[in-house]
C-alpha atoms as a PDB file:
ATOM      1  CA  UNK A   1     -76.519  37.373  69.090  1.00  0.00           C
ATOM      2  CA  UNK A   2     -75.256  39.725  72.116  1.00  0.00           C
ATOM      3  CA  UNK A   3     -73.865  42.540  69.495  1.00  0.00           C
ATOM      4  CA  UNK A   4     -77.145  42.137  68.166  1.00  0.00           C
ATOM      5  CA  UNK A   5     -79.278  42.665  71.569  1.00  0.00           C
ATOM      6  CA  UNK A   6     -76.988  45.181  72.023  1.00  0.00           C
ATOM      7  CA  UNK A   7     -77.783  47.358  68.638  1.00  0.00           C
ATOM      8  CA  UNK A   8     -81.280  46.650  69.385  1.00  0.00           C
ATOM      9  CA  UNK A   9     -80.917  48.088  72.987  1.00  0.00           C
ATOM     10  CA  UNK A  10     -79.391  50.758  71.953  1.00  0.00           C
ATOM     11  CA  UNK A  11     -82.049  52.033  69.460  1.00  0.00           C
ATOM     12  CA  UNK A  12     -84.948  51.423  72.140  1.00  0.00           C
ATOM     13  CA  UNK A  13     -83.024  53.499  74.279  1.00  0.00           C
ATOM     14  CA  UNK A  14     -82.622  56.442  71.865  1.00  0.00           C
ATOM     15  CA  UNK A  15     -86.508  56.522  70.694  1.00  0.00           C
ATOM     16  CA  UNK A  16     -87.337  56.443  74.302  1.00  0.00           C
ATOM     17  CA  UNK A  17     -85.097  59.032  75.104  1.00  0.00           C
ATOM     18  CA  UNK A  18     -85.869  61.390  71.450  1.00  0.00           C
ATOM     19  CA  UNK A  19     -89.814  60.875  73.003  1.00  0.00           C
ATOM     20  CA  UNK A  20     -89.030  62.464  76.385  1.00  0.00           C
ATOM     21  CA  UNK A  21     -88.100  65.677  75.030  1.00  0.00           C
ATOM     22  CA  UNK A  22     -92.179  65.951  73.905  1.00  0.00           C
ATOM     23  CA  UNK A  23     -93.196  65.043  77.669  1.00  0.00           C
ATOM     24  CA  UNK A  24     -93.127  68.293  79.321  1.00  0.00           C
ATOM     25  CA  UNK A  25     -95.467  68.325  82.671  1.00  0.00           C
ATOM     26  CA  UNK A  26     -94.586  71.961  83.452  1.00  0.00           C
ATOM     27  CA  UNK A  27     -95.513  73.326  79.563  1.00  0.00           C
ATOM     28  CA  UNK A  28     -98.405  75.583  79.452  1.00  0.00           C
ATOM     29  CA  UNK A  29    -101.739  73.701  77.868  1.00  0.00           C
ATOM     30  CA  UNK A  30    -103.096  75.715  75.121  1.00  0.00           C
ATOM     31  CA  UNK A  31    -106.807  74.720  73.962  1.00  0.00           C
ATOM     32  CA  UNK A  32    -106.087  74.161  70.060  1.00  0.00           C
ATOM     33  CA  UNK A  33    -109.562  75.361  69.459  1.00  0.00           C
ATOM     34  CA  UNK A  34    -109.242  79.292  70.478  1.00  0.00           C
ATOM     35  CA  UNK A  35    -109.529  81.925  67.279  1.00  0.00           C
ATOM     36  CA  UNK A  36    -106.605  83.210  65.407  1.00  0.00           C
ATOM     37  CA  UNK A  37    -106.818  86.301  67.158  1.00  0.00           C
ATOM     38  CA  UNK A  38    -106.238  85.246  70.475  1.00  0.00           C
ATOM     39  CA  UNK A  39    -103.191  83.052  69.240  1.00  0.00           C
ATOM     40  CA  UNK A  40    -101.917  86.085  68.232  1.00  0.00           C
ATOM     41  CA  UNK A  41    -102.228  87.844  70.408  1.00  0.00           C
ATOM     42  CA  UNK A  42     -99.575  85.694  72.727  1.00  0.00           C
ATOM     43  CA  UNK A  43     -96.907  86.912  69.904  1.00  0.00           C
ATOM     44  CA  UNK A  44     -97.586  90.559  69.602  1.00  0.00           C
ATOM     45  CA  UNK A  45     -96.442  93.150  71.962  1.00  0.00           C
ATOM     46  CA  UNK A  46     -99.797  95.377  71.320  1.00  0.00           C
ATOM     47  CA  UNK A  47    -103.755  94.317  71.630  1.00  0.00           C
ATOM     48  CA  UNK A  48    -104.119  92.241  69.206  1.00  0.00           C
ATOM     49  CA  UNK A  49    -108.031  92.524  68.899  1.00  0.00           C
ATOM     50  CA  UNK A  50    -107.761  96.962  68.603  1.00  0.00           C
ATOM     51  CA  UNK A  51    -104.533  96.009  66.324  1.00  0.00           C
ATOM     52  CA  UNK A  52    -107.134  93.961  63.350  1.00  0.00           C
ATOM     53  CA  UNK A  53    -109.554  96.759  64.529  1.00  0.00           C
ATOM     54  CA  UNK A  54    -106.967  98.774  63.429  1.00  0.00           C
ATOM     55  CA  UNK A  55    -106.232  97.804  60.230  1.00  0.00           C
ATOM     56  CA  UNK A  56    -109.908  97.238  59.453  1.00  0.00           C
ATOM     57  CA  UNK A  57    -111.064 100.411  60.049  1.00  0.00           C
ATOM     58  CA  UNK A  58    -108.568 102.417  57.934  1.00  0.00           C
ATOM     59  CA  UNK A  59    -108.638  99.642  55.062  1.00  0.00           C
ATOM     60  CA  UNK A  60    -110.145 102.217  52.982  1.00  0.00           C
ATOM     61  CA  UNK A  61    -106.785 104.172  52.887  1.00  0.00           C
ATOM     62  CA  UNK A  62    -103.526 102.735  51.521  1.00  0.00           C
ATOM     63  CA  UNK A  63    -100.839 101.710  54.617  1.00  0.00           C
ATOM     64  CA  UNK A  64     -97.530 102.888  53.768  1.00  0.00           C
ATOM     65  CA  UNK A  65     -96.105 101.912  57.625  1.00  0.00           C
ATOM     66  CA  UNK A  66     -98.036  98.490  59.627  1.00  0.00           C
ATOM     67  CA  UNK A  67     -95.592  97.579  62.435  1.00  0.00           C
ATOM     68  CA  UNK A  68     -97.604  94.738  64.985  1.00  0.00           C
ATOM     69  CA  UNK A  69     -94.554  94.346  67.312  1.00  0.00           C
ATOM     70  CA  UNK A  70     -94.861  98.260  67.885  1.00  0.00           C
ATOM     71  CA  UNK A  71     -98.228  98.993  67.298  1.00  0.00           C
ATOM     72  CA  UNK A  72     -97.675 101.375  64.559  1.00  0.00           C
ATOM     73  CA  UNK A  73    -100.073 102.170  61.224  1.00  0.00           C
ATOM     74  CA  UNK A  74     -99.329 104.983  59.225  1.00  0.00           C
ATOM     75  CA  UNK A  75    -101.399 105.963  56.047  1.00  0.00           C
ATOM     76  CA  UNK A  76    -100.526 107.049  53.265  1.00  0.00           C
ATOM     77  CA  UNK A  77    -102.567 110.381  51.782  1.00  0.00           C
ATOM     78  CA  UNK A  78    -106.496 109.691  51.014  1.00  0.00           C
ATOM     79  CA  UNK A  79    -108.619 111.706  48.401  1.00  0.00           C
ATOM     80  CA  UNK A  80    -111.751 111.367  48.421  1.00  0.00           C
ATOM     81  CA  UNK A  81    -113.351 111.381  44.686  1.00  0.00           C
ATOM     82  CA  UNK A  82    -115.958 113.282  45.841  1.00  0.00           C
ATOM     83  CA  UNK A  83    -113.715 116.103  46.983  1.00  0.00           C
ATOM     84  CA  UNK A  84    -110.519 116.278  45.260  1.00  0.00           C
ATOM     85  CA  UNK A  85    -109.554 119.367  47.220  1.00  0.00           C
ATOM     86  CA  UNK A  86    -108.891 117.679  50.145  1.00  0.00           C
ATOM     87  CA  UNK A  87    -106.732 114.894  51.363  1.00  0.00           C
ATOM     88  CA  UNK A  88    -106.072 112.718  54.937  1.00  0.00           C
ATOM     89  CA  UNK A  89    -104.118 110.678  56.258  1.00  0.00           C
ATOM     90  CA  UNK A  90    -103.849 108.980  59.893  1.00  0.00           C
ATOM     91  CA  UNK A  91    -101.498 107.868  62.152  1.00  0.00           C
ATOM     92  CA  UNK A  92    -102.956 105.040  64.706  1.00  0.00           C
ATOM     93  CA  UNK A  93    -100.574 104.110  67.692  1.00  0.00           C
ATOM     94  CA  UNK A  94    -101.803 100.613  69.752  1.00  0.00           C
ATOM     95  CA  UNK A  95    -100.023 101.170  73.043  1.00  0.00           C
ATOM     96  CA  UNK A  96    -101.075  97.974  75.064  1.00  0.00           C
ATOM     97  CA  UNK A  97    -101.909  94.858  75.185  1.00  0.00           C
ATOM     98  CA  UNK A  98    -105.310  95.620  77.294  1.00  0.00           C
ATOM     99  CA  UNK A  99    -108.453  95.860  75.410  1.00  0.00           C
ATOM    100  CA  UNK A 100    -108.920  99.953  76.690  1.00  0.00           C
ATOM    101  CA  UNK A 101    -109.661 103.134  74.891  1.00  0.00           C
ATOM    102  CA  UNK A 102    -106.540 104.545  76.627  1.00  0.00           C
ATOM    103  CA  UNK A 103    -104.498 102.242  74.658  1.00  0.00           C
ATOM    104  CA  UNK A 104    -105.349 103.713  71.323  1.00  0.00           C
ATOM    105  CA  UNK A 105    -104.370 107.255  69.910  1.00  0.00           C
ATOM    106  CA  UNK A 106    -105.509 108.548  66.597  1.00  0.00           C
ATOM    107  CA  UNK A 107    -103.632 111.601  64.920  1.00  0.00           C
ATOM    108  CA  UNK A 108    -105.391 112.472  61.959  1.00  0.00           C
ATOM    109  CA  UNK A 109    -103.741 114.788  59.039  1.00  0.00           C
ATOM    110  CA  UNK A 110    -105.959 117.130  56.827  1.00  0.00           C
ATOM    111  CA  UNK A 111    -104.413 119.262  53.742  1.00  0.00           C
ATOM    112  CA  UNK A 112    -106.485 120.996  51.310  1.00  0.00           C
ATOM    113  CA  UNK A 113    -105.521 121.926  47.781  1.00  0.00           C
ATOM    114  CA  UNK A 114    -104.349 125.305  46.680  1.00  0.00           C
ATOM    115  CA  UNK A 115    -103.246 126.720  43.226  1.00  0.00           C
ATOM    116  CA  UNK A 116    -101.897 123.074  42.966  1.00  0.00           C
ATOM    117  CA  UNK A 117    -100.434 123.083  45.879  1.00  0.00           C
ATOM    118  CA  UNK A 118    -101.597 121.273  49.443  1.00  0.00           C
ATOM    119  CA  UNK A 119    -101.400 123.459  52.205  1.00  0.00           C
ATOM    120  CA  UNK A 120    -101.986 122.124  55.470  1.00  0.00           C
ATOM    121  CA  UNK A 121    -105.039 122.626  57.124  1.00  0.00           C
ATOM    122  CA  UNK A 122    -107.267 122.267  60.505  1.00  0.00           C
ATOM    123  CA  UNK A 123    -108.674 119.325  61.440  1.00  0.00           C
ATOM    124  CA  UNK A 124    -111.418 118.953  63.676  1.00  0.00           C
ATOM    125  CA  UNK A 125    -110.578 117.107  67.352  1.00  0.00           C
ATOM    126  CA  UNK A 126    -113.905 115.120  66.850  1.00  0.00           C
ATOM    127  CA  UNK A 127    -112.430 113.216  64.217  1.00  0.00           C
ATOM    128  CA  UNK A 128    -109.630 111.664  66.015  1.00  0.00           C
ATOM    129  CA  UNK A 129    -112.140 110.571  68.753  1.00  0.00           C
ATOM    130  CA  UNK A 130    -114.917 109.090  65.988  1.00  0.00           C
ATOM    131  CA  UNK A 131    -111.770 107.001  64.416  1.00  0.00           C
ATOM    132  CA  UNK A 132    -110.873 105.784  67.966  1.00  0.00           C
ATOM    133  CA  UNK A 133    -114.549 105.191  68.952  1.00  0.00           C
ATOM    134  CA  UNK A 134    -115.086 103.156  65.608  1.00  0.00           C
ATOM    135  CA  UNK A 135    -111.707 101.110  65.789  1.00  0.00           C
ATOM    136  CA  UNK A 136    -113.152 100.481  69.666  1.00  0.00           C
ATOM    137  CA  UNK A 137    -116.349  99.098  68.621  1.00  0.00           C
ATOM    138  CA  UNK A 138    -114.694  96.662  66.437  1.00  0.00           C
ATOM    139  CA  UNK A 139    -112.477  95.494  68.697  1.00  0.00           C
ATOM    140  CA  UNK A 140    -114.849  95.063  71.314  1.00  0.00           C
ATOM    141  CA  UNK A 141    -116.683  92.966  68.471  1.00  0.00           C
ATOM    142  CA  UNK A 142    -113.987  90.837  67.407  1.00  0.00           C
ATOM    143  CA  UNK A 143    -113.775  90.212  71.469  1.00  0.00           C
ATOM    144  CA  UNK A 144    -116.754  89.055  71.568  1.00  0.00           C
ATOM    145  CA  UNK A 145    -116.472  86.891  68.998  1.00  0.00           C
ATOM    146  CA  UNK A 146    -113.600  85.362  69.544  1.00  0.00           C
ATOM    147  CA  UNK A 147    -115.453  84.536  72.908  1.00  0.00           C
ATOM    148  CA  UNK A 148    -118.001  82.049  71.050  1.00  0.00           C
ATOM    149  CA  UNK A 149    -114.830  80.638  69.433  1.00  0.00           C
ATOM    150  CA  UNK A 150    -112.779  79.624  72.350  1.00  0.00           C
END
């Protein structure tokens, strides 16, 4: 009976003691309900609200190059059907993890089509700043809702 009492000790002690390492009173409370966006945005080095922006925005356009950890998309070349002549692509660099306009740049890459040939050609600056203005006003949007969400 005392081996017994013993074993049975024994195995109260170790369930107790497996339990304890799930009581933390200094771990961070995270509300369960909060969007996907803002959960991931505790794992990514860049905005993670401009980063979906991101990718939204230039879904049209294959993406050779999507790096989250260092807020990197790269396109690959874009025709459009309606003019054949002319391709883009764009670069889109997420440089913080603030919601701002100065942590997004936009490079955008125009070539137009020669004897069979592209040749690369002038873009205007306006573009860049409509692509950054439009990823913006997504990611403000996604903000916001992620703010009814929470």
């Amino acid at each position: 009976m005392n081996r017994r009492s013993n074993i049975v000790l024994l195995l109260c002690i170790m369930l107790l003691l497996n339990n304890c390492s799930r009581l933390n009173p200094f771990s961070k409370k995270v509300d369960i309900e909060t969007s996907e966006i803002v959960n991931s945005q505790l794992s990514m080095a860049v905005n993670a609200f401009l980063w979906r922006a991101s990718l939204d925005t230039v879904s049209f356009i294959p993406v050779n190059t999507a790096d989250p950890i260092g807020g990197f998309i790269s396109t690959d070349w874009y025709v459009d059907p309606e003019n054949p002549s002319e391709r883009i692509k764009l670069n889109v660099y997420v440089k913080d993890r603030r919601l701002r306009a100065d942590a997004l740049t936009v490079n955008v890459f125009r070539e137009i089509k020669i004897s069979d040939e592209w040749v690369k050609a002038d873009v205007n600056p306006d573009t860049s700043r409509l692509v950054e203005a439009s990823i913006l006003t997504k990611a403000r949007e996604l903000r916001i809702g992620s703010l009814g969400n929470s």
